[in-house]
N, C-alpha and C. Protein backbone atom coordinates (compact mmCIF):
# COMPACT_ATOMS: atom_id res chain seq x y z
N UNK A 1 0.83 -1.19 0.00
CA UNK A 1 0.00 0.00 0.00
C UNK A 1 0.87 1.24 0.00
N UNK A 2 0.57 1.99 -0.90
CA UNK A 2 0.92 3.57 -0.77
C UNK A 2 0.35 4.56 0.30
N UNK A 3 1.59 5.33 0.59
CA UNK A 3 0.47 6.35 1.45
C UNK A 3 0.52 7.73 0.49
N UNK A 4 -0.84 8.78 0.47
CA UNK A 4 -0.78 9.70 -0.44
C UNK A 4 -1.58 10.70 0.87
N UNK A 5 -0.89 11.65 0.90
CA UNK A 5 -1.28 12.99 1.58
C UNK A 5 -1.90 13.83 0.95
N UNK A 6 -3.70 14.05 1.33
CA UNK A 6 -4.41 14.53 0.87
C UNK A 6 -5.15 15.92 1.37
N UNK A 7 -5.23 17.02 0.79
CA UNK A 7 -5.03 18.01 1.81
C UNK A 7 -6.73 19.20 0.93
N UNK A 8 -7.11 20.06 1.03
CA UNK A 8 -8.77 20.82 1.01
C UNK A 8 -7.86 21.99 0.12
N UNK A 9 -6.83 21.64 -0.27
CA UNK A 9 -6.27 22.85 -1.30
C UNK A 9 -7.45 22.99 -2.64
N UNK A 10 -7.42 24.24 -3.03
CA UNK A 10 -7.62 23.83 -4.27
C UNK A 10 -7.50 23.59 -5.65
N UNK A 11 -7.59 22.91 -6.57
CA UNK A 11 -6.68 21.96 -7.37
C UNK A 11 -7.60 22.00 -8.82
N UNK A 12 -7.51 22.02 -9.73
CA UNK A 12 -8.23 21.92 -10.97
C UNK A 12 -8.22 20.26 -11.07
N UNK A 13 -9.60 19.86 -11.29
CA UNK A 13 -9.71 18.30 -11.62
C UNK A 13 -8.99 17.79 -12.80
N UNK A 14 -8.33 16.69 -13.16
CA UNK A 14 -8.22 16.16 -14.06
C UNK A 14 -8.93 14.93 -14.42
N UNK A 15 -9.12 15.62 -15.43
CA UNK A 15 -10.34 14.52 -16.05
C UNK A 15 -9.98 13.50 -16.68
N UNK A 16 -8.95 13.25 -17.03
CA UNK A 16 -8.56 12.16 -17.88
C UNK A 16 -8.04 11.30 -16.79
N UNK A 17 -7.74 11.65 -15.62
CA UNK A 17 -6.83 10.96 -14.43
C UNK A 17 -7.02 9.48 -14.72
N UNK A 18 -6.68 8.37 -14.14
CA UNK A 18 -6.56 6.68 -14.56
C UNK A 18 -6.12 6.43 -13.60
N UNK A 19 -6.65 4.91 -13.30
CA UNK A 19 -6.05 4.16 -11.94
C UNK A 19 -5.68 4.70 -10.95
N UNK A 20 -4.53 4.59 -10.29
CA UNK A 20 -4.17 5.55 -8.78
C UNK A 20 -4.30 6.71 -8.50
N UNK A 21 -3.55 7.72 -9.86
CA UNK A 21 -3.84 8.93 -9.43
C UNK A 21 -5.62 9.35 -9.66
N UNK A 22 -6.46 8.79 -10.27
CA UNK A 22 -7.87 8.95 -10.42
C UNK A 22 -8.46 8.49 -8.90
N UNK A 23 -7.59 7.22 -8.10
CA UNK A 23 -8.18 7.18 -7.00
C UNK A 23 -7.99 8.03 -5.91
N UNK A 24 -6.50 8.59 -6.11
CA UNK A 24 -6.42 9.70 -5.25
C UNK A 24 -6.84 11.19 -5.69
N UNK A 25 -7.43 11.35 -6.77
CA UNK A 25 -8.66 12.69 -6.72
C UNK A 25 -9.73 11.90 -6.44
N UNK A 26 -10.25 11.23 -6.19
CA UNK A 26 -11.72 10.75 -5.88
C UNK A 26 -11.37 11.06 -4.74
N UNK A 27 -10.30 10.32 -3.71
CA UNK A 27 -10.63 10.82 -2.15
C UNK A 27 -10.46 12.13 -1.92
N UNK A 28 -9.84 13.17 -2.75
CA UNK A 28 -9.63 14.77 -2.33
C UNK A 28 -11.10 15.18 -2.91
N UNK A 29 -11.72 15.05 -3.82
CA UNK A 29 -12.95 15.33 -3.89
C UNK A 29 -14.08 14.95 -2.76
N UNK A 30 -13.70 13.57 -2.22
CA UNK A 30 -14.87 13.17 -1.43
C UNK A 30 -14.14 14.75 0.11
N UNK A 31 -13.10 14.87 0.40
CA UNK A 31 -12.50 15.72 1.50
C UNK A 31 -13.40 16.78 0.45
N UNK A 32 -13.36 17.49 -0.17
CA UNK A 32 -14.18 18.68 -0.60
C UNK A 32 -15.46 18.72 -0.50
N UNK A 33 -15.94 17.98 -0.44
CA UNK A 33 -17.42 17.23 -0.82
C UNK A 33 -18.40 17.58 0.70
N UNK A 34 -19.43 18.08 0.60
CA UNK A 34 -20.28 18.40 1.52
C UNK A 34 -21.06 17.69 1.98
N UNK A 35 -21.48 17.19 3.02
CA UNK A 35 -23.10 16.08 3.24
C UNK A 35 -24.05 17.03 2.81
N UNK A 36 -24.62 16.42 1.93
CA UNK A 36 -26.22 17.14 1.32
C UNK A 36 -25.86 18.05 0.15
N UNK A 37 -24.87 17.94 -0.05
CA UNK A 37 -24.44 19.16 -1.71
C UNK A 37 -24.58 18.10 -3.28
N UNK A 38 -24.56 16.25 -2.99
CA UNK A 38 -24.63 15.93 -4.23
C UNK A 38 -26.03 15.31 -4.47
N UNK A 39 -27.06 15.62 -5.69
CA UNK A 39 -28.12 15.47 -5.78
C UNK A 39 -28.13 13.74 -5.70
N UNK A 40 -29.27 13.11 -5.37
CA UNK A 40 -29.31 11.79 -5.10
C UNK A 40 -28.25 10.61 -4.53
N UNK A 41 -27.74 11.66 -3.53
CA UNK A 41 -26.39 10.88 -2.95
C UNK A 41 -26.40 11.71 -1.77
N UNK A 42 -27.29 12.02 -0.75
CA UNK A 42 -27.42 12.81 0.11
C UNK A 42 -26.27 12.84 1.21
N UNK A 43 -25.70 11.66 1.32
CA UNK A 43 -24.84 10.88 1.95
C UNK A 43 -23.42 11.24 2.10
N UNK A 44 -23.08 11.44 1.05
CA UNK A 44 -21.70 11.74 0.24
C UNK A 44 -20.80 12.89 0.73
N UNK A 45 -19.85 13.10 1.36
CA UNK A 45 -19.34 14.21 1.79
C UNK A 45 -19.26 14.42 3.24
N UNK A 46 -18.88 14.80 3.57
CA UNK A 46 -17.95 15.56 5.32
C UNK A 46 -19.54 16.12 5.60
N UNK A 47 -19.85 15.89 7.08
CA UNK A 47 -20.30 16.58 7.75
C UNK A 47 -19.96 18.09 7.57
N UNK A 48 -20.98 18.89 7.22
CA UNK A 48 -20.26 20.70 7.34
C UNK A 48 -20.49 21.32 8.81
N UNK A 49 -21.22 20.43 9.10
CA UNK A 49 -21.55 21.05 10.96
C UNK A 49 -20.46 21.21 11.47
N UNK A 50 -19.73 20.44 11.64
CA UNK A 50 -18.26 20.02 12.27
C UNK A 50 -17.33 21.70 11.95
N UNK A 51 -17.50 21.83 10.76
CA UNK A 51 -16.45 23.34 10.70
C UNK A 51 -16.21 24.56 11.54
N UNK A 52 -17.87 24.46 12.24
CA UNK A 52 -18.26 25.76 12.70
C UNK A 52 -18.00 25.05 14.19
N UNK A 53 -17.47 24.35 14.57
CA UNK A 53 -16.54 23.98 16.52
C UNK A 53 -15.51 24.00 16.36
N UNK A 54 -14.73 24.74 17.65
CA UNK A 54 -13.72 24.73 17.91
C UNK A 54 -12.64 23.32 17.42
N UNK A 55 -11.49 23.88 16.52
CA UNK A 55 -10.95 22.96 16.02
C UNK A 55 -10.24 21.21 16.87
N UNK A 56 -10.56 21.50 18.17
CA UNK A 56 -10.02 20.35 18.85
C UNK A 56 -11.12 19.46 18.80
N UNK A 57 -12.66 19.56 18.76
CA UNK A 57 -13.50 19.19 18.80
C UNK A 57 -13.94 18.73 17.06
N UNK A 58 -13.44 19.37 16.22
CA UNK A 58 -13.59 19.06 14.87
C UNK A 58 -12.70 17.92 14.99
N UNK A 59 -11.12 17.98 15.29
CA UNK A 59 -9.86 17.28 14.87
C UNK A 59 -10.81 15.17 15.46
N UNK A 60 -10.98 15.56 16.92
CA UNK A 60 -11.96 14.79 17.83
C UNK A 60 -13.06 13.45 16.75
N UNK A 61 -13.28 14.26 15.77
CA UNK A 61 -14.54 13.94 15.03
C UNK A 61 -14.05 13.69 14.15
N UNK A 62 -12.83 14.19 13.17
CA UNK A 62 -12.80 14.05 11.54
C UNK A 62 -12.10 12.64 11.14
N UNK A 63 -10.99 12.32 11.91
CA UNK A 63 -11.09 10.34 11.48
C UNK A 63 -12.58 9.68 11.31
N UNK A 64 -13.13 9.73 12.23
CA UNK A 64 -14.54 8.95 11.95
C UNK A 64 -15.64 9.73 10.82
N UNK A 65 -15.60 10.54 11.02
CA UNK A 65 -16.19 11.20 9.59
C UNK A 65 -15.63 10.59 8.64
N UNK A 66 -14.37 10.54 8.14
CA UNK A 66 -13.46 10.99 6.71
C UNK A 66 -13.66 9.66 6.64
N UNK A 67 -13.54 8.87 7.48
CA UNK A 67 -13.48 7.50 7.36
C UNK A 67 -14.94 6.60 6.99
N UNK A 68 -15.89 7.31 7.63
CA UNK A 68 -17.23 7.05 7.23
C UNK A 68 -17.11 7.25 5.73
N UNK A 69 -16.95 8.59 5.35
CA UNK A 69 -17.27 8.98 4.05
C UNK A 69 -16.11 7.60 3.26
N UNK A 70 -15.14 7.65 3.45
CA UNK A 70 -14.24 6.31 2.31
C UNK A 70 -14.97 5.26 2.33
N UNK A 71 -15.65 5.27 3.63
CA UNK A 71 -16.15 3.71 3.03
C UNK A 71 -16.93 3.63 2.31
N UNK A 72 -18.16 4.41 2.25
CA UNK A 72 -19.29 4.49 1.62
C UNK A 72 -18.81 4.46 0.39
N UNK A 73 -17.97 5.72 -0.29
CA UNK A 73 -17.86 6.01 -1.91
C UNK A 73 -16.33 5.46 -2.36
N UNK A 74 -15.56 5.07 -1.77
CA UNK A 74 -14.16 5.25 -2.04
C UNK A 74 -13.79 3.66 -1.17
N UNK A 75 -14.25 2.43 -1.40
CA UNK A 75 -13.65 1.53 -0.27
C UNK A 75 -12.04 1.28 -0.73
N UNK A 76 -11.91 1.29 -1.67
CA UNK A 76 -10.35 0.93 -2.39
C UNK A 76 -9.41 1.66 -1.61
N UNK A 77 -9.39 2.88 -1.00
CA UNK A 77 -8.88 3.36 0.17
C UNK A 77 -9.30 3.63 1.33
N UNK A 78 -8.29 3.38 2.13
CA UNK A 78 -8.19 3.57 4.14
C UNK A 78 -7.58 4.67 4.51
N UNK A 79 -8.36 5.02 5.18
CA UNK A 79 -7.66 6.40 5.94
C UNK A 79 -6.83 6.24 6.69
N UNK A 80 -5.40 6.60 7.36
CA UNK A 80 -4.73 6.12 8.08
C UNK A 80 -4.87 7.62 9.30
N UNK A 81 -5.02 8.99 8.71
CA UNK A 81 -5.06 9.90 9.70
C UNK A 81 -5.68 10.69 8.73
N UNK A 82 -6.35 11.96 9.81
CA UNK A 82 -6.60 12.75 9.47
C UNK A 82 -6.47 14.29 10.76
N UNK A 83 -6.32 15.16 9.90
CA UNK A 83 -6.29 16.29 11.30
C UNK A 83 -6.60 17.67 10.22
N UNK A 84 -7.00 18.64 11.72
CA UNK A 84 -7.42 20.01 10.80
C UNK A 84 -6.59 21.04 11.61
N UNK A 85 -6.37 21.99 11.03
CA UNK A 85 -5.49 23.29 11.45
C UNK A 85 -5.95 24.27 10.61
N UNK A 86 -5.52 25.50 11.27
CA UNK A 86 -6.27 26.98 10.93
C UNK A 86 -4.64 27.38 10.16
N UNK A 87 -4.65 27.55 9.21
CA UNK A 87 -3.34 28.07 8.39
C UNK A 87 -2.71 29.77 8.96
N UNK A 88 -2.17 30.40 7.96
CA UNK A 88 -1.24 31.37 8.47
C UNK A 88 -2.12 32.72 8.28
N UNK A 89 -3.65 32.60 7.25
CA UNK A 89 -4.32 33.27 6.96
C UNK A 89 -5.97 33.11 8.02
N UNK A 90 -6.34 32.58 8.78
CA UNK A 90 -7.34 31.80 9.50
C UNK A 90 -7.98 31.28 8.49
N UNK A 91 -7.49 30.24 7.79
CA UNK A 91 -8.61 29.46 7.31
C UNK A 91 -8.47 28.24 7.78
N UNK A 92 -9.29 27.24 7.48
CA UNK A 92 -9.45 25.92 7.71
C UNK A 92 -8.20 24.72 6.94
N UNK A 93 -8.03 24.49 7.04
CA UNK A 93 -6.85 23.37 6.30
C UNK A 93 -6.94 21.71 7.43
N UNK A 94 -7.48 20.98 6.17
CA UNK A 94 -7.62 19.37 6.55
C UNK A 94 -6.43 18.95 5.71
N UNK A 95 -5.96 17.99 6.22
CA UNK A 95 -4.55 17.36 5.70
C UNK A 95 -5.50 15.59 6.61
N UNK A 96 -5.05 14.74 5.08
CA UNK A 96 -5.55 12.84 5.71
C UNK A 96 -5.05 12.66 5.48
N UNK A 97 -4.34 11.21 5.63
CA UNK A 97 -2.98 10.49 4.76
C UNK A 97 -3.84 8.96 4.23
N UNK A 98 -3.79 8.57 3.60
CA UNK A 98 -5.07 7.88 2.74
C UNK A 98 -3.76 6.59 2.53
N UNK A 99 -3.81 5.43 2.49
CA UNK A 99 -3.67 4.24 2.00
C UNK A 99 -4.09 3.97 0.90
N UNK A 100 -3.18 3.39 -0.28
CA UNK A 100 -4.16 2.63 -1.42
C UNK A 100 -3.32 1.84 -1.66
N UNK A 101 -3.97 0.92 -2.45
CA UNK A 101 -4.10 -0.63 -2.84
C UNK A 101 -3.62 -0.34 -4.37
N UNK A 102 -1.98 -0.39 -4.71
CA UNK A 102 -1.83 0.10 -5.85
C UNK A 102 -1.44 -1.82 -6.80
N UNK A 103 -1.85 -1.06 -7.99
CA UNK A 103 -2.32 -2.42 -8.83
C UNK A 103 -3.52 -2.57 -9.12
């Protein structure tokens, strides 16, 4: 297994992506991805409640989230960590380190 560090930057999709690197934008998309933002997939995406608590209480919560969300849409990868921090500007910044099953 690979580990690939996946982080809420933002990134222009590639669309043509294939095999691994296509699996590792699927999991930075599902990290972008909102609960209740994709039509008939209500499911899909990070809790957004979580943003608006104090970040020790987010950090507390986001393995089991992030990890909820891989399984559902993404089982081909495991989350191994995840954590959130307020950057140099106050914004939000999630950084996971994702496992995959390369082959």
């Amino acid at each position: 297994m690979a580990k690939y560090l996946i982080d809420n930057r933002q990134e222009p999709v590639n669309f043509s992506a294939k095999g691994l690197e296509r699996t590792v934008q699927n999991c930075k998309n599902l990290l972008m991805c909102r609960t209740g933002e994709v039509p008939y997939d209500r499911r899909r995406g990070v809790n957004a409640q979580l943003f608006d608590r104090p970040i020790g209480y987010l950090n507390a919560r986001l393995l089991p989230e992030m990890e909820r969300t891989m399984a559902l849409c993404n089982p081909e990868a495991k989350l191994a960590n995840a954590r959130a921090y307020l950057d140099a500007d106050g914004g939000l910044m999630i950084e996971t380190i994702v496992d995959i099953e390369e082959g």
